[in-house]
C-alpha atoms as a PDB file:
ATOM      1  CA  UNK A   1     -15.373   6.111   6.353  1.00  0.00           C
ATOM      2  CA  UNK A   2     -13.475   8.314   8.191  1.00  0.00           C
ATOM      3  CA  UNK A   3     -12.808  12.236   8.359  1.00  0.00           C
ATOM      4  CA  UNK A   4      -9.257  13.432   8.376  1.00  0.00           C
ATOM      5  CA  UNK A   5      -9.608  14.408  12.314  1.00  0.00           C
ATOM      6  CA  UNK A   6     -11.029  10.721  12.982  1.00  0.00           C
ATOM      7  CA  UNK A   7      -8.343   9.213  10.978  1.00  0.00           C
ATOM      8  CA  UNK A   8      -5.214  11.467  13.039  1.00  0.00           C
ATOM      9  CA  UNK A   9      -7.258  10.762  16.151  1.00  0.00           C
ATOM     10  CA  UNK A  10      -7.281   6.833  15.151  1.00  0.00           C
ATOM     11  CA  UNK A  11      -3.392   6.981  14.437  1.00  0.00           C
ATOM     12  CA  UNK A  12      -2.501   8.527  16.895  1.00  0.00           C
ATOM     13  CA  UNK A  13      -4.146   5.993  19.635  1.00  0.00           C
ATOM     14  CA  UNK A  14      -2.398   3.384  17.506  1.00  0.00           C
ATOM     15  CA  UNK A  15       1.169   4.744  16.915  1.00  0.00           C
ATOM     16  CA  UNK A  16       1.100   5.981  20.151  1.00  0.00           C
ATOM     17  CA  UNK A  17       2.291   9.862  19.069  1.00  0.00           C
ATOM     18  CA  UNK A  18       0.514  13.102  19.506  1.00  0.00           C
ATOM     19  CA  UNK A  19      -2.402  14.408  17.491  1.00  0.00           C
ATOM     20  CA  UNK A  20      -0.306  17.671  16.726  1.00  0.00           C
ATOM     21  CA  UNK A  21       2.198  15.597  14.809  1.00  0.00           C
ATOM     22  CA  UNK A  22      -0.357  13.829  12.948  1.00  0.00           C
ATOM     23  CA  UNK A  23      -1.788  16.930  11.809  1.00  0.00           C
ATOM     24  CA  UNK A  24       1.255  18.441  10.872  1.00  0.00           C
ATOM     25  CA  UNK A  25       2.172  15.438   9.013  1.00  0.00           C
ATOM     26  CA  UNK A  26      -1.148  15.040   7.331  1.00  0.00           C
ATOM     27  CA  UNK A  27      -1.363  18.848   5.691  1.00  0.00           C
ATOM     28  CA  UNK A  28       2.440  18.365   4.513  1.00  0.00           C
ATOM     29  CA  UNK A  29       1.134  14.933   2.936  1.00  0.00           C
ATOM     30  CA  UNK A  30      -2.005  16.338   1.199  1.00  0.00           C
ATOM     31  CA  UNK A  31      -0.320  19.629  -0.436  1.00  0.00           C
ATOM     32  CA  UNK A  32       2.345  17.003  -2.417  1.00  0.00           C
ATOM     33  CA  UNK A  33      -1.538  14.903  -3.026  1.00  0.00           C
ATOM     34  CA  UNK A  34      -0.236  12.012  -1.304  1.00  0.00           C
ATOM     35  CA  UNK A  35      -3.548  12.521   1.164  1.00  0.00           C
ATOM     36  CA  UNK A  36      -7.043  13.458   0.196  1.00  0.00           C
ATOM     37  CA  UNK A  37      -7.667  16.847   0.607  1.00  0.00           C
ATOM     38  CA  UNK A  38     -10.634  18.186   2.568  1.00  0.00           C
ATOM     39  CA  UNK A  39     -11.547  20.357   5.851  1.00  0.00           C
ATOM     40  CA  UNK A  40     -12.602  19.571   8.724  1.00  0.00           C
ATOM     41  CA  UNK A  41     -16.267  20.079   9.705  1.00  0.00           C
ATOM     42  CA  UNK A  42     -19.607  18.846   7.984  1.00  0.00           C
ATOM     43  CA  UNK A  43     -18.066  18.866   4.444  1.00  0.00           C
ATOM     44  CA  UNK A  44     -14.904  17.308   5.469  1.00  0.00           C
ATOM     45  CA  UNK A  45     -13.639  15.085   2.347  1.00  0.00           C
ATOM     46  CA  UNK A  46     -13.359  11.091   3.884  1.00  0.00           C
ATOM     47  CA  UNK A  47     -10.243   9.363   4.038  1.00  0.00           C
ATOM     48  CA  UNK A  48      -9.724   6.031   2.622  1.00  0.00           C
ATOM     49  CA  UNK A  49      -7.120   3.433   2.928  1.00  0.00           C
ATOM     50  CA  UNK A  50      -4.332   5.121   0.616  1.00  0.00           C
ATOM     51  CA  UNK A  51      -4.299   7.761   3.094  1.00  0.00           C
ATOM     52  CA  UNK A  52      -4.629   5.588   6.333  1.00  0.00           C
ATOM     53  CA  UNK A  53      -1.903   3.403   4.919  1.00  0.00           C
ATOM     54  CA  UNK A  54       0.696   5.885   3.779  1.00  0.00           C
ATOM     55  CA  UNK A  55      -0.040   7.589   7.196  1.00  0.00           C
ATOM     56  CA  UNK A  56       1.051   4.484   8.769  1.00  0.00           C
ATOM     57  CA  UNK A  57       4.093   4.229   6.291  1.00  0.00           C
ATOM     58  CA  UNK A  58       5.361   7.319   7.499  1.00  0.00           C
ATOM     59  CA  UNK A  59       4.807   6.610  11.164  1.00  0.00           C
ATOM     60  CA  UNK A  60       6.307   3.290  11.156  1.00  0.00           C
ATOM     61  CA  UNK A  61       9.590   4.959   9.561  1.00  0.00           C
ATOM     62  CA  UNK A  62       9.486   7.610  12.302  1.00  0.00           C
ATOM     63  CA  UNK A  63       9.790  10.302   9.502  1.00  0.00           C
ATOM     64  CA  UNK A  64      10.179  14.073  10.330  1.00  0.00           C
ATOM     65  CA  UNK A  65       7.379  15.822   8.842  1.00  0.00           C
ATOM     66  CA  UNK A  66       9.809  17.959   6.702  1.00  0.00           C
ATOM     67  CA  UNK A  67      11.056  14.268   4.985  1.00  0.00           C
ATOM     68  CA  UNK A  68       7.753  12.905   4.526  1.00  0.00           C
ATOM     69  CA  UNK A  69       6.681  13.759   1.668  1.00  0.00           C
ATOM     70  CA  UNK A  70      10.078  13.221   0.075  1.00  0.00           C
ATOM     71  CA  UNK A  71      10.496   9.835   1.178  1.00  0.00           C
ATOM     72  CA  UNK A  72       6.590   9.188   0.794  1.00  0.00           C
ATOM     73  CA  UNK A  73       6.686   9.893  -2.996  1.00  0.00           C
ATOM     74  CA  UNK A  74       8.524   7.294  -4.395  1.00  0.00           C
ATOM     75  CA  UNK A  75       6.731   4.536  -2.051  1.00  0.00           C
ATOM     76  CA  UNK A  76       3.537   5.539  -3.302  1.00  0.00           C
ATOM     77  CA  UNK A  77       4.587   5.395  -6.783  1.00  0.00           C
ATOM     78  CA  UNK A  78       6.022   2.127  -7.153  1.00  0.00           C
ATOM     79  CA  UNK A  79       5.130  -0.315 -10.234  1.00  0.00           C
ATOM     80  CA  UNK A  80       4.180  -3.226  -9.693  1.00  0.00           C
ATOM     81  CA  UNK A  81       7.236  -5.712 -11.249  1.00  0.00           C
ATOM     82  CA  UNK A  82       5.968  -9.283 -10.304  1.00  0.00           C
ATOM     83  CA  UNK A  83       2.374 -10.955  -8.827  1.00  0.00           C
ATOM     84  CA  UNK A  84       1.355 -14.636  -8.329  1.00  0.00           C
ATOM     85  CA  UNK A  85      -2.052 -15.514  -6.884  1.00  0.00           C
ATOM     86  CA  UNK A  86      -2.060 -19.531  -6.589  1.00  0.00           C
ATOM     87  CA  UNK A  87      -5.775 -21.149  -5.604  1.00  0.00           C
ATOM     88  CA  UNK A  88      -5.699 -24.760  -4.779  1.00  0.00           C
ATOM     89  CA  UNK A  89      -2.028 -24.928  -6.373  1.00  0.00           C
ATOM     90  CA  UNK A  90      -3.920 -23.519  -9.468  1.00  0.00           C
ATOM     91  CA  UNK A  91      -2.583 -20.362 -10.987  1.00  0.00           C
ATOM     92  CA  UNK A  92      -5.640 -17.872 -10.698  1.00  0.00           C
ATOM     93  CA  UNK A  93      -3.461 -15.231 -11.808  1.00  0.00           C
ATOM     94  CA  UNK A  94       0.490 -14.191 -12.703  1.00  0.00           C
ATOM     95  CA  UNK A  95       2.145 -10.816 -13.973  1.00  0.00           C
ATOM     96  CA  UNK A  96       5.816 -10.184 -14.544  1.00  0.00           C
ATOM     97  CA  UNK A  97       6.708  -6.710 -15.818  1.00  0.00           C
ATOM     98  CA  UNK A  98       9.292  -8.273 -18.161  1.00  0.00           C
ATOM     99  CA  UNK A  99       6.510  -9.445 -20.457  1.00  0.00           C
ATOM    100  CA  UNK A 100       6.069  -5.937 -20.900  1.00  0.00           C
ATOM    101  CA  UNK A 101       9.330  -4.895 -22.726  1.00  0.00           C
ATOM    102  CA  UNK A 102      10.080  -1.347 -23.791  1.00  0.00           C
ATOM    103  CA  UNK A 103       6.160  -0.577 -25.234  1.00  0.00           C
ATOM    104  CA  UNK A 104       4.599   2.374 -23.795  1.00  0.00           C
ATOM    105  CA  UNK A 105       1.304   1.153 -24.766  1.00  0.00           C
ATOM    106  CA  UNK A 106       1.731  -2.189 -23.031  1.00  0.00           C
ATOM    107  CA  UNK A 107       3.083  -0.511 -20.418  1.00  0.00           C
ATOM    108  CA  UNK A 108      -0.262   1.601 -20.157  1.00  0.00           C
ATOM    109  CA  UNK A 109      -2.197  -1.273 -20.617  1.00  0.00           C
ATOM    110  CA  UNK A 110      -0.757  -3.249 -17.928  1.00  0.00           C
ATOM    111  CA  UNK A 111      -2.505  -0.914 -15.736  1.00  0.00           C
ATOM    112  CA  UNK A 112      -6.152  -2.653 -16.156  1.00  0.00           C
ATOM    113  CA  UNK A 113      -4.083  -5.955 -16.192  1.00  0.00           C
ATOM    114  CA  UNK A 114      -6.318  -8.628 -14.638  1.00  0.00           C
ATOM    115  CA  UNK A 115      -4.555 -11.836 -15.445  1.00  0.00           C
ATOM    116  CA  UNK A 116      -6.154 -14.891 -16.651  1.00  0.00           C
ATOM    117  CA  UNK A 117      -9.351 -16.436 -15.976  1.00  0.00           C
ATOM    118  CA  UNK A 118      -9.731 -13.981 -12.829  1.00  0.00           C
ATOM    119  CA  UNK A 119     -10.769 -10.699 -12.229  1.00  0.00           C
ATOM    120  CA  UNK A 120      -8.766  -9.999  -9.002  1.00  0.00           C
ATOM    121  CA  UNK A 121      -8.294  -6.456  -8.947  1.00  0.00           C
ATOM    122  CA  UNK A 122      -4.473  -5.642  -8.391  1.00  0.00           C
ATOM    123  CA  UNK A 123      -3.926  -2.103  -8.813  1.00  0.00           C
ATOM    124  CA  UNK A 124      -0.463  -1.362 -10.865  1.00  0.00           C
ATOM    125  CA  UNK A 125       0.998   1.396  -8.178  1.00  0.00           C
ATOM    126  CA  UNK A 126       1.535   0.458  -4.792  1.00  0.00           C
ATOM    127  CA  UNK A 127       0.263   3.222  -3.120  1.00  0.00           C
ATOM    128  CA  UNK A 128      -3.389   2.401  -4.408  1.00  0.00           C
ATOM    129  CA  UNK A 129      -2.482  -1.418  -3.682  1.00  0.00           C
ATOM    130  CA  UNK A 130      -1.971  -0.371   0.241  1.00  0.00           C
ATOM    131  CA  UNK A 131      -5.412   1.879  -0.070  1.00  0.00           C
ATOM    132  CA  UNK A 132      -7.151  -1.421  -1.630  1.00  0.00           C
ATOM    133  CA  UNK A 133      -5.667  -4.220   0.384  1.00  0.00           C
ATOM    134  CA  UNK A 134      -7.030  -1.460   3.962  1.00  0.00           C
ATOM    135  CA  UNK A 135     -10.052  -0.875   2.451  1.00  0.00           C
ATOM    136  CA  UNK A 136     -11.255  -4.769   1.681  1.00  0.00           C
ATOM    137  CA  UNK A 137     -11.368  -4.700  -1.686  1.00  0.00           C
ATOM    138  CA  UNK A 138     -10.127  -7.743  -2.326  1.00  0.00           C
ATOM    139  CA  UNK A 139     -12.109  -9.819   0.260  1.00  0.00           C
ATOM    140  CA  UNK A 140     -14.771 -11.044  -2.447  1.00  0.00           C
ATOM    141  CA  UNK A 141     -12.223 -13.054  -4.495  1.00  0.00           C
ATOM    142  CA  UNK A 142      -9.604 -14.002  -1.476  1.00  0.00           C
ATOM    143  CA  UNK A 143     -12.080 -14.298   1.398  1.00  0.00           C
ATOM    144  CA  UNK A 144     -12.324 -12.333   4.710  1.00  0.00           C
ATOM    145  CA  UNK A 145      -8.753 -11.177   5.609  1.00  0.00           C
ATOM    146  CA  UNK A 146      -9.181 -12.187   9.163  1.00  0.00           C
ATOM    147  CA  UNK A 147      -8.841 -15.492   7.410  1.00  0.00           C
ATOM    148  CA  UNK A 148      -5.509 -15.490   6.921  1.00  0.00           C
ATOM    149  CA  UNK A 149      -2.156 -14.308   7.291  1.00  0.00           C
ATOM    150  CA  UNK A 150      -0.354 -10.974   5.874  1.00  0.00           C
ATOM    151  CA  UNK A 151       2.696  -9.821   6.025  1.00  0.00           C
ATOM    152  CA  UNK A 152       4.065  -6.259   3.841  1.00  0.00           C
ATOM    153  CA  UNK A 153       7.956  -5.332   4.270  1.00  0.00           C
ATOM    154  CA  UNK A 154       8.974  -2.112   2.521  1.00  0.00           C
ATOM    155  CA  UNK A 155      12.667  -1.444   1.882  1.00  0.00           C
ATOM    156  CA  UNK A 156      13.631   2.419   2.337  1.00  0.00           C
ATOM    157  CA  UNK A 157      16.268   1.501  -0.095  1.00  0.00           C
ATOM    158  CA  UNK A 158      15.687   0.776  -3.770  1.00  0.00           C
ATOM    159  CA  UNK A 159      12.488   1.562  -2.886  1.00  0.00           C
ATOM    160  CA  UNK A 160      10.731  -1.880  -2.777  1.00  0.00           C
ATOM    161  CA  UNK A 161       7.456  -3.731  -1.539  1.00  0.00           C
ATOM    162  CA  UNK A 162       7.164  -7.415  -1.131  1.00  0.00           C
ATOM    163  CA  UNK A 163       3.678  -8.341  -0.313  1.00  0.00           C
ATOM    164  CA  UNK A 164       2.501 -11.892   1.261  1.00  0.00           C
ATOM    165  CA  UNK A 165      -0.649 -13.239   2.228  1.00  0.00           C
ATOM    166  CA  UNK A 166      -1.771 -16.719   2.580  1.00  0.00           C
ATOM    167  CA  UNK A 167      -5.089 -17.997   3.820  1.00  0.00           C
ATOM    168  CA  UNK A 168      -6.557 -21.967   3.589  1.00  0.00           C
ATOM    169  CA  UNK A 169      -5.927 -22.867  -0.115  1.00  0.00           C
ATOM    170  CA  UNK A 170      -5.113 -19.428  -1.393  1.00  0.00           C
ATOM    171  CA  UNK A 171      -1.265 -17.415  -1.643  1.00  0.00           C
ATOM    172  CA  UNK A 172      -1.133 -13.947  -3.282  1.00  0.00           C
ATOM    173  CA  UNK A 173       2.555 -12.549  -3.997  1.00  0.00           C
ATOM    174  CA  UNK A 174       3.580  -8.881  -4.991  1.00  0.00           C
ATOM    175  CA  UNK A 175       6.511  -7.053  -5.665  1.00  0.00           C
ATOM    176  CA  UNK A 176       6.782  -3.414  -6.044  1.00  0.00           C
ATOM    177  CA  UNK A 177       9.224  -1.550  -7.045  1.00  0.00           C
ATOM    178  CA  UNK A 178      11.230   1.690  -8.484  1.00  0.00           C
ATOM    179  CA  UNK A 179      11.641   1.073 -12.126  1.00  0.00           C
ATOM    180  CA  UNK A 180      15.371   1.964 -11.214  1.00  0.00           C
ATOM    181  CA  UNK A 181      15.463  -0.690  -8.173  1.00  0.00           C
ATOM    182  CA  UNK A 182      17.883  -3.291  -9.500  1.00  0.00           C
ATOM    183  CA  UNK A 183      16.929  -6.710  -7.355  1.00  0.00           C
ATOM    184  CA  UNK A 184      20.405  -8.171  -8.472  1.00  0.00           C
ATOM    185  CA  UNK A 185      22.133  -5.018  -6.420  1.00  0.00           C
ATOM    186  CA  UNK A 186      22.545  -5.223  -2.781  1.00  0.00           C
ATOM    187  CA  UNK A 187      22.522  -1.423  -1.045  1.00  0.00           C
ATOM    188  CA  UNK A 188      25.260  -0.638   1.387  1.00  0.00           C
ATOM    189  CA  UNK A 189      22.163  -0.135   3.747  1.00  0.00           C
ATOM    190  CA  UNK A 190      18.397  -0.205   3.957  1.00  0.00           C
ATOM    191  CA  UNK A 191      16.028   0.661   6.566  1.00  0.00           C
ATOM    192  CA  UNK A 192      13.004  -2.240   6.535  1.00  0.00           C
ATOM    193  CA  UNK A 193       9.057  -1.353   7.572  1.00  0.00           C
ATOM    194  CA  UNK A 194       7.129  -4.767   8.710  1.00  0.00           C
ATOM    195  CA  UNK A 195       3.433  -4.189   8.714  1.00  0.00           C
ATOM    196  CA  UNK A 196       1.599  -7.442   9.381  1.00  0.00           C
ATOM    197  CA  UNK A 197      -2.238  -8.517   9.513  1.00  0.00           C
ATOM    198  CA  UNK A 198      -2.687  -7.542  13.064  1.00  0.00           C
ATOM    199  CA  UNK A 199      -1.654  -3.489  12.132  1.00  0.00           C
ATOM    200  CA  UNK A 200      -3.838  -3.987   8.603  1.00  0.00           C
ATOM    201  CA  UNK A 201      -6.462  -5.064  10.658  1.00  0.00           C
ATOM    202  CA  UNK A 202      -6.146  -2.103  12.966  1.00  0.00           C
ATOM    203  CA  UNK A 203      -6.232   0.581   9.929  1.00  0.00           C
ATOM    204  CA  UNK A 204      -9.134  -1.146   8.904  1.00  0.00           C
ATOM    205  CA  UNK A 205     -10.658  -0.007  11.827  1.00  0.00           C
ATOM    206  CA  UNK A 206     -10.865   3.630  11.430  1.00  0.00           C
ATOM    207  CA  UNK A 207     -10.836   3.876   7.420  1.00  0.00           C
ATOM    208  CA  UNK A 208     -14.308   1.214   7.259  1.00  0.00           C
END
């Protein structure tokens, strides 16, 4: 695990920008709680990959430290609306926020959703999906990420996620998005974040 200092001083090696900016951008992230809070120094709080992985959302848009936050929050928050995790062209497991109607207690329930005959931990807001899939928490059920192939694009627009990986005999699919985020509706522009397996693989790095 990483403290916050280790984490700006990883990010900033990796993005290529100053550790001033990072640290500017970190405090402005963690007093709106989209970042751990904690000090520096012996009791310093450790990061994990939520906060390594929004980090990187932020740098990858470029985003003034003023905007951050603002732009961050809705990112972080988004449902999940669709998953399919095929094994050996076998459904493992499926979830489609349809099935979920207008019930507020479905709704909350969908939350610990597993799926079927799995126990393949997808989280039910992206921004702890980001801070799972960094952190290896799904390597016992899909295998070693280094494995296979994984690709994330976020749209600035809507917002939405669409997350891909695919490895020998295995493909996991998510969507995330705002509940608002009609797919139908194309925006009159959109600004697109690519991270793929190479960058996870780097934020891996200094979160583990």
């Amino acid at each position: 695990m990483a403290t916050v200092n280790q984490m700006r001083a990883g990010l900033a090696r990796l993005f290529g920008c100053s550790e001033m900016r990072l640290k500017a951008l970190s405090q402005s992230l963690a007093a709106t709680g989209l970042r751990t809070e904690g000090g520096a120094g012996r009791g310093a709080a450790q990061m994990n990959g939520r906060d390594v992985g929004l980090h990187a959302v932020a740098l990858g848009y470029d985003l003034a430290t003023k905007d951050a936050a603002e732009v961050l929050a809705p990112i972080d928050a988004m449902p999940l609306q669709e998953g399919l995790w095929l094994h050996r062209n076998t459904v493992r497991w499926t979830f489609e926020r349809g099935m979920l109607g207008n019930s507020k207690l479905l709704t909350a329930l969908s939350k610990a959703y597993k799926g079927p005959a799995t126990d393949l931990p997808v989280p039910y807001d992206f921004g702890e999906f980001i801070g799972m899939w960094v952190d290896g928490i799904f390597e016992p059920q899909l295998g070693t990420y280094l494995d296979g192939r994984a690709e994330l694009t976020i749209h600035r627009t809507g917002p939405k996620a669409h997350f891909r990986f695919e490895r020998q005999g295995d493909l996991m699919e998510l969507t995330y998005a705002a509940a608002d985020c009609k797919a139908a509706e194309k925006p009159k522009w959109d600004q697109l974040l690519v991270i793929r397996e190479e960058l996870f693989q780097e934020l891996a790095t200094i979160v583990r």
